[in-house]
N, C-alpha and C. Protein backbone atom coordinates (compact mmCIF):
# COMPACT_ATOMS: atom_id res chain seq x y z
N UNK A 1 -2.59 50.95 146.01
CA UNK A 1 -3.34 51.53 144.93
C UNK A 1 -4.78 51.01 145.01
N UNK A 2 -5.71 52.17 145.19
CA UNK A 2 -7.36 51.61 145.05
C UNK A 2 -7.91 50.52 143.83
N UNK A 3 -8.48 50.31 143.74
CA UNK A 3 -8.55 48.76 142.81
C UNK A 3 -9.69 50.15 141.91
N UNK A 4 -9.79 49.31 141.09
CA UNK A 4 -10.54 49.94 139.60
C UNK A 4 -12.06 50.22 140.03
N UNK A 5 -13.00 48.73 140.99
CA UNK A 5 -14.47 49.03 141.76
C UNK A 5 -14.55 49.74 142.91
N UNK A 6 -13.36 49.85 143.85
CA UNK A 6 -13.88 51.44 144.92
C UNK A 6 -13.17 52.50 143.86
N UNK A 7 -12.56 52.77 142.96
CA UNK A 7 -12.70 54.44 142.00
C UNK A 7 -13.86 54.15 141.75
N UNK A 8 -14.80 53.21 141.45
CA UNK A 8 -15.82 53.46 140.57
C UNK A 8 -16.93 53.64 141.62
N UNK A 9 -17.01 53.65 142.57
CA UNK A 9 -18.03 53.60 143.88
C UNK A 9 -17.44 54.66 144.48
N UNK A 10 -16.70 55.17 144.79
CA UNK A 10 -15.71 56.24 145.01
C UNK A 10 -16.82 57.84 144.10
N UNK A 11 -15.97 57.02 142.40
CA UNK A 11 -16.94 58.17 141.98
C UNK A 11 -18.18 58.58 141.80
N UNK A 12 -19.15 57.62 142.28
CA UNK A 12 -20.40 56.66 142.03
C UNK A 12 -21.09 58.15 142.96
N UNK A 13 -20.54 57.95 144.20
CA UNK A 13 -20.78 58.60 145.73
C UNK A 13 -20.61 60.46 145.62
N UNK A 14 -19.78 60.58 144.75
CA UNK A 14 -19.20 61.72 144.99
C UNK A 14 -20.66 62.49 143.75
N UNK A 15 -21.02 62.09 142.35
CA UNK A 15 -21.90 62.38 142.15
C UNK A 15 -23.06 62.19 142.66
N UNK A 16 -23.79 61.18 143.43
CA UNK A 16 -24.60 61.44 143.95
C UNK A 16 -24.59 62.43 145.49
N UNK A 17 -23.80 62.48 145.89
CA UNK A 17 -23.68 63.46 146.94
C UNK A 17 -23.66 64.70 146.07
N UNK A 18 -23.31 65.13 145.14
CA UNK A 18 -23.28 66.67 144.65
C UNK A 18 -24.44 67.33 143.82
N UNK A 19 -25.63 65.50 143.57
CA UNK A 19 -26.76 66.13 143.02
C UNK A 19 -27.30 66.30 144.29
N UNK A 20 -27.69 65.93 145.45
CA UNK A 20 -27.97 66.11 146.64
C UNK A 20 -27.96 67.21 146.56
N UNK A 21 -26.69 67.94 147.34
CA UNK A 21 -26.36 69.28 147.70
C UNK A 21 -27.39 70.39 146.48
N UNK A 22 -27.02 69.61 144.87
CA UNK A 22 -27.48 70.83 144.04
C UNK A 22 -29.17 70.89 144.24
N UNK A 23 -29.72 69.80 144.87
CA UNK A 23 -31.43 69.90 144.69
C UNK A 23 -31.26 70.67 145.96
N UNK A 24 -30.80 70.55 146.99
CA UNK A 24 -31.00 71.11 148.35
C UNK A 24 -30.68 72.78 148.38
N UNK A 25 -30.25 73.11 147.21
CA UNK A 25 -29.61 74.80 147.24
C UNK A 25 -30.35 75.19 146.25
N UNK A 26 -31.47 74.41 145.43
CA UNK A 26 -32.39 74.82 144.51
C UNK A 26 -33.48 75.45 145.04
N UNK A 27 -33.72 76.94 145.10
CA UNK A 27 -35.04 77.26 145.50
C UNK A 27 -36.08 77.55 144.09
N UNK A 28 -36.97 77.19 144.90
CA UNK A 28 -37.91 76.95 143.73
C UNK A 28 -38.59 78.49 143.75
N UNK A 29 -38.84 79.08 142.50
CA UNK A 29 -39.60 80.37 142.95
C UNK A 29 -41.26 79.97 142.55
N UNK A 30 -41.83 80.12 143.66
CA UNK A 30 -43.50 79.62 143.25
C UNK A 30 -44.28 81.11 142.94
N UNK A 31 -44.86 81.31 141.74
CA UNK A 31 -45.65 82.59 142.32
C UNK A 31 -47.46 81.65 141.83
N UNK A 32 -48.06 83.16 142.13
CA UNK A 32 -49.72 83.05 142.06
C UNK A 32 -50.17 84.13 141.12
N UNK A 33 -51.51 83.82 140.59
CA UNK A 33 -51.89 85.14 140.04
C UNK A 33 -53.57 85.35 140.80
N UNK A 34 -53.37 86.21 141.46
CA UNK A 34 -54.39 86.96 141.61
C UNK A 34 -55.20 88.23 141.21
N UNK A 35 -56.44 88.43 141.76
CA UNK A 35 -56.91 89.97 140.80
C UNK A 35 -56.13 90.89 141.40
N UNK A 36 -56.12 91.98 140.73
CA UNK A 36 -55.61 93.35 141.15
C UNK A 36 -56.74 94.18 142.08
N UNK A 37 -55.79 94.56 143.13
CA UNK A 37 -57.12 95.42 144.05
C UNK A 37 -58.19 96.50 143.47
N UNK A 38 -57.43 96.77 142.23
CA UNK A 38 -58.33 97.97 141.95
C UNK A 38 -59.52 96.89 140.69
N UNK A 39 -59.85 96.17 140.34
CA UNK A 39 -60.59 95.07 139.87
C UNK A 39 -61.71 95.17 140.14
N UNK A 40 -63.04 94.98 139.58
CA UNK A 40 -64.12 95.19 139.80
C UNK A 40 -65.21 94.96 138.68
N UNK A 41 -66.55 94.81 139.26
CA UNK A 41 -67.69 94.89 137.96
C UNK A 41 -67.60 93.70 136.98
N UNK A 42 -68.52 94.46 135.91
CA UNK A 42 -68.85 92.93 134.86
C UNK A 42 -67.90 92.66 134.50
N UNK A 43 -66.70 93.43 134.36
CA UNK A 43 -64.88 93.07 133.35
C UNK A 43 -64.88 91.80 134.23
N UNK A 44 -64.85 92.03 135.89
CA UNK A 44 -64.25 90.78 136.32
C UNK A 44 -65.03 89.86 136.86
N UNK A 45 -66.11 89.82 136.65
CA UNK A 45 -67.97 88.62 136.84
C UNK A 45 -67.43 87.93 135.33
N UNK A 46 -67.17 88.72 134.00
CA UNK A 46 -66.65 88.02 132.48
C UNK A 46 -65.71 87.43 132.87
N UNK A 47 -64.66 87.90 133.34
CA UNK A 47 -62.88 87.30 132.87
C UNK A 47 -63.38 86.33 134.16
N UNK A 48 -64.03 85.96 135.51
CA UNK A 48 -64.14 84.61 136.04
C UNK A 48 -65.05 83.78 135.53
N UNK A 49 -65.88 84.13 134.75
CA UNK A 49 -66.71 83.14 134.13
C UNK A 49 -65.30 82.57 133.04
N UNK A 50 -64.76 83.51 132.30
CA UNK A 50 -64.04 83.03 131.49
C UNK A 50 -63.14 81.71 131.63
N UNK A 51 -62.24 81.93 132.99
CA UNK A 51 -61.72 81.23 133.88
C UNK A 51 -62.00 79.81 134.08
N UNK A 52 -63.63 80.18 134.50
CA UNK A 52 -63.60 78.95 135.29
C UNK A 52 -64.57 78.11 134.28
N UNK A 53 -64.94 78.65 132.53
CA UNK A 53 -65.25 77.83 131.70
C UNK A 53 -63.95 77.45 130.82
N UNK A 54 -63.30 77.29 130.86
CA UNK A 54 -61.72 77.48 130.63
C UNK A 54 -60.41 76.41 130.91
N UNK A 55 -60.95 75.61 131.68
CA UNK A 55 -59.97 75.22 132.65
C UNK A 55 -59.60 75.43 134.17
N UNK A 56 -59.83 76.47 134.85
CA UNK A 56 -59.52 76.36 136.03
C UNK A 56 -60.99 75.41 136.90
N UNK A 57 -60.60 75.64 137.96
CA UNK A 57 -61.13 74.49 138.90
C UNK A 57 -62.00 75.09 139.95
N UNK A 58 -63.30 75.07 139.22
CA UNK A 58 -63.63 76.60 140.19
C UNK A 58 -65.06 75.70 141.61
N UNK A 59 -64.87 74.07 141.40
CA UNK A 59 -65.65 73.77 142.09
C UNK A 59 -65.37 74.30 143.99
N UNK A 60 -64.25 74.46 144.08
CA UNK A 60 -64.04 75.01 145.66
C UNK A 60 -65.02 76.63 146.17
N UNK A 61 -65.20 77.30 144.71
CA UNK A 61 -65.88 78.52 144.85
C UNK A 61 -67.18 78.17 145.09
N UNK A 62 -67.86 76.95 145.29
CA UNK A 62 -68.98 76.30 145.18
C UNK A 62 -69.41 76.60 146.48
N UNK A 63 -71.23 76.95 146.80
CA UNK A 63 -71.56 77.11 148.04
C UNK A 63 -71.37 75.65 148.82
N UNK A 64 -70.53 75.79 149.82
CA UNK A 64 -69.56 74.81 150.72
C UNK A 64 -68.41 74.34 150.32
N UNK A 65 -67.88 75.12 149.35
CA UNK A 65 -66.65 74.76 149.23
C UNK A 65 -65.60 75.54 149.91
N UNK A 66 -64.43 75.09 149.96
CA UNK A 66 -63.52 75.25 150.71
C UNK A 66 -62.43 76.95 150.63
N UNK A 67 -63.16 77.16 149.20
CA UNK A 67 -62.98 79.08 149.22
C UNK A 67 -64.21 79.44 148.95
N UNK A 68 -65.50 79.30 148.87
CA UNK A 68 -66.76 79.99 149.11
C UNK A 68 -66.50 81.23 149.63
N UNK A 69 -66.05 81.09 150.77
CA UNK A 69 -66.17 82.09 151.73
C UNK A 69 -64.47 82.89 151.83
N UNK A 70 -64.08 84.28 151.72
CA UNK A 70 -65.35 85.20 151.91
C UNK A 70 -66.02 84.96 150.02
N UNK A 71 -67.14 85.17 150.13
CA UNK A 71 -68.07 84.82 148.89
C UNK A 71 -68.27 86.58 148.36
N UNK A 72 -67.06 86.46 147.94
CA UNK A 72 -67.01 87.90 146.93
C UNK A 72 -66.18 87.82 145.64
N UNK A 73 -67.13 88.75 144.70
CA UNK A 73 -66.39 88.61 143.45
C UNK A 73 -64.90 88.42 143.44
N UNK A 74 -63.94 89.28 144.13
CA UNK A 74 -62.45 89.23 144.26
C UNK A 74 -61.91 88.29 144.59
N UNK A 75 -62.71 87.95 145.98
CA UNK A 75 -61.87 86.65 146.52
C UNK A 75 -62.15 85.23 145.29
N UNK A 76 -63.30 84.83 144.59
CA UNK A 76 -63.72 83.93 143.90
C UNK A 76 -62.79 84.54 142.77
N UNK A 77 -62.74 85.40 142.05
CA UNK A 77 -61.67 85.87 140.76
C UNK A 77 -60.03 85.08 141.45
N UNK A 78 -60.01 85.66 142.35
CA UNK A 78 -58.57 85.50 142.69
C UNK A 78 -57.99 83.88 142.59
N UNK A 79 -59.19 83.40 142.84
CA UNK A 79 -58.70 81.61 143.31
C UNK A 79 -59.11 81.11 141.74
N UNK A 80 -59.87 81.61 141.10
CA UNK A 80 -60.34 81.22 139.41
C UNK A 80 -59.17 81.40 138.65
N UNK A 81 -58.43 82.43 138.85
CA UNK A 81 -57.35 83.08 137.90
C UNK A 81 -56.65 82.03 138.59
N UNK A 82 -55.93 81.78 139.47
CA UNK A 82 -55.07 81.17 140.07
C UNK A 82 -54.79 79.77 139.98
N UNK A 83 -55.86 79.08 139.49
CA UNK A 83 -56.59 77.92 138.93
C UNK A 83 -56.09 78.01 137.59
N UNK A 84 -56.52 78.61 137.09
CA UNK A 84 -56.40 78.87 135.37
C UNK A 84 -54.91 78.94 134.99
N UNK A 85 -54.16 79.88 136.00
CA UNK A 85 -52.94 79.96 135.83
C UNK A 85 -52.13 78.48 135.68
N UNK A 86 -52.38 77.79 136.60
CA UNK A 86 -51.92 76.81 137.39
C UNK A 86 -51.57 76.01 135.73
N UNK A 87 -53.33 75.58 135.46
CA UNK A 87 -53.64 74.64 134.68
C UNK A 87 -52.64 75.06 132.90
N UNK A 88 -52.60 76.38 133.02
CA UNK A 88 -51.80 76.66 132.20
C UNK A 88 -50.30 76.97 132.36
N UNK A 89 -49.92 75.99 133.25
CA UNK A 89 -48.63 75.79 133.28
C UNK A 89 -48.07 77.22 133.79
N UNK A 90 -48.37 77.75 134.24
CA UNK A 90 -47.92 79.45 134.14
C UNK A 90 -47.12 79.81 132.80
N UNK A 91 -47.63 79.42 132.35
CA UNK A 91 -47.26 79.81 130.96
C UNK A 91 -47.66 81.48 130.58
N UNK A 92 -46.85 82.37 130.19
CA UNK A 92 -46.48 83.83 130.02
C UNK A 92 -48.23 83.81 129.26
N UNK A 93 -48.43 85.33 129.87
CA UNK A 93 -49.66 85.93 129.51
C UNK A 93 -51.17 85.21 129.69
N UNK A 94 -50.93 83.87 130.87
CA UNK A 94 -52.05 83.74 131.00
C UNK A 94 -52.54 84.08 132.61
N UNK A 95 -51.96 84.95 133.08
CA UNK A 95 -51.87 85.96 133.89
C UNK A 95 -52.49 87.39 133.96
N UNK A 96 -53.41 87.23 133.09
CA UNK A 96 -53.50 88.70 132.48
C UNK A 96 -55.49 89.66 132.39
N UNK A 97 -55.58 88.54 132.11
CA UNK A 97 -57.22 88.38 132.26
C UNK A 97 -57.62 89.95 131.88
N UNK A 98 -56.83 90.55 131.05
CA UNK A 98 -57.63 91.94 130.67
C UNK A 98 -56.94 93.00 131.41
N UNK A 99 -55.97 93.01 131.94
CA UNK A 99 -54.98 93.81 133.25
C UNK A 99 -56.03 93.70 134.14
N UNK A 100 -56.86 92.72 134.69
CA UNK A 100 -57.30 92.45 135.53
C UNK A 100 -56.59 91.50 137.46
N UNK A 101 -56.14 90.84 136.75
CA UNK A 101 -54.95 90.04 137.26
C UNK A 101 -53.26 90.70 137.36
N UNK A 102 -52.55 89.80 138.25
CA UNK A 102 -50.99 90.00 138.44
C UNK A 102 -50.55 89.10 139.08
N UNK A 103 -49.21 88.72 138.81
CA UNK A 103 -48.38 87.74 139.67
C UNK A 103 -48.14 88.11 140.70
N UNK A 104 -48.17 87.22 141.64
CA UNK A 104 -47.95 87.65 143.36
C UNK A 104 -46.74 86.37 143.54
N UNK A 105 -46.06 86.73 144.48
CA UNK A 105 -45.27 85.98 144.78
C UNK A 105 -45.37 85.12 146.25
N UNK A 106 -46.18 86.00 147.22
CA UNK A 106 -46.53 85.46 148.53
C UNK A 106 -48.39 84.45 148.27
N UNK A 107 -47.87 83.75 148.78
CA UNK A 107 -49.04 82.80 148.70
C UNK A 107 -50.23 83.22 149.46
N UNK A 108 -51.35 83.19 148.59
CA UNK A 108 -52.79 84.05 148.53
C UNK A 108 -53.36 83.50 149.82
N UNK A 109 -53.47 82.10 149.86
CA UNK A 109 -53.71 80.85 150.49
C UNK A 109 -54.40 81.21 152.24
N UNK A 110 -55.50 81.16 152.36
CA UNK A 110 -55.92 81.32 153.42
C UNK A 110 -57.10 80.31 154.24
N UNK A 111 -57.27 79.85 155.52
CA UNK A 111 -58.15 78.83 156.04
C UNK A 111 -57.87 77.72 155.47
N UNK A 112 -58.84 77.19 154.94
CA UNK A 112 -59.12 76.00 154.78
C UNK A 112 -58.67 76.39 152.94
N UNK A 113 -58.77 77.34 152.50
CA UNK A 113 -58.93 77.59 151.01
C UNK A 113 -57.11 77.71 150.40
N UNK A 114 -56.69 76.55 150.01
CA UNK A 114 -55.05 76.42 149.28
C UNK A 114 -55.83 76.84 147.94
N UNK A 115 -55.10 78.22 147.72
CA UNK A 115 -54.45 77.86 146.24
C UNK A 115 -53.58 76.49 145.68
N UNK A 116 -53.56 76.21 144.43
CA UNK A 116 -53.00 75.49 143.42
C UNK A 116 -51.48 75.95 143.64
């Protein structure tokens, strides 16, 4: 008969082996919010100023920063919103920027320039 300390190391093992397995079969779903292609003009020059007085992190949009480039309203909206999102936890409807924005699920992320 097993003694009372290997059941208890016994069962010790068997839960930590099964939180194992459960983090390892956990996929995480990451999404992004970027602008919408059809996006454009002062709505979205406002909703990234908005952004990036706001909370998001818009020093990378900075001339030499690491999404500067390409240095267009869209691409700079896209990484502002995405920022903003972030910082707001993705918390529902801050995704939205005026139906300017949308959740993406494939990562925006290009060169040197990571999204959040």
């Amino acid at each position: 008969m097993a003694s009372p300390k290997s059941v208890s190391v016994m069962l010790m093992l068997t839960i930590v082996t099964t939180m194992i397995l459960m983090n390892v079969m956990i996929i995480e779903a990451r999404t992004w919010c970027v602008v919408r292609s059809s996006a454009a003009g002062p709505q979205l020059q406002n909703a990234l100023n908005y952004a990036c007085s706001n909370g998001a992190n818009c020093r990378p949009l900075q001339p030499g920063g690491s999404c500067y480039n390409p240095n267009t309203l869209q691409a700079h909206a896209s990484y502002a919103f995405d920022s903003y999102y972030m910082n707001k936890h993705q918390a529902p409807g801050s995704c939205s920027f005026g139906g300017l924005a949308s959740i993406a699920v494939t990562d925006p992320s290009y060169g040197s320039c990571r999204y959040p």
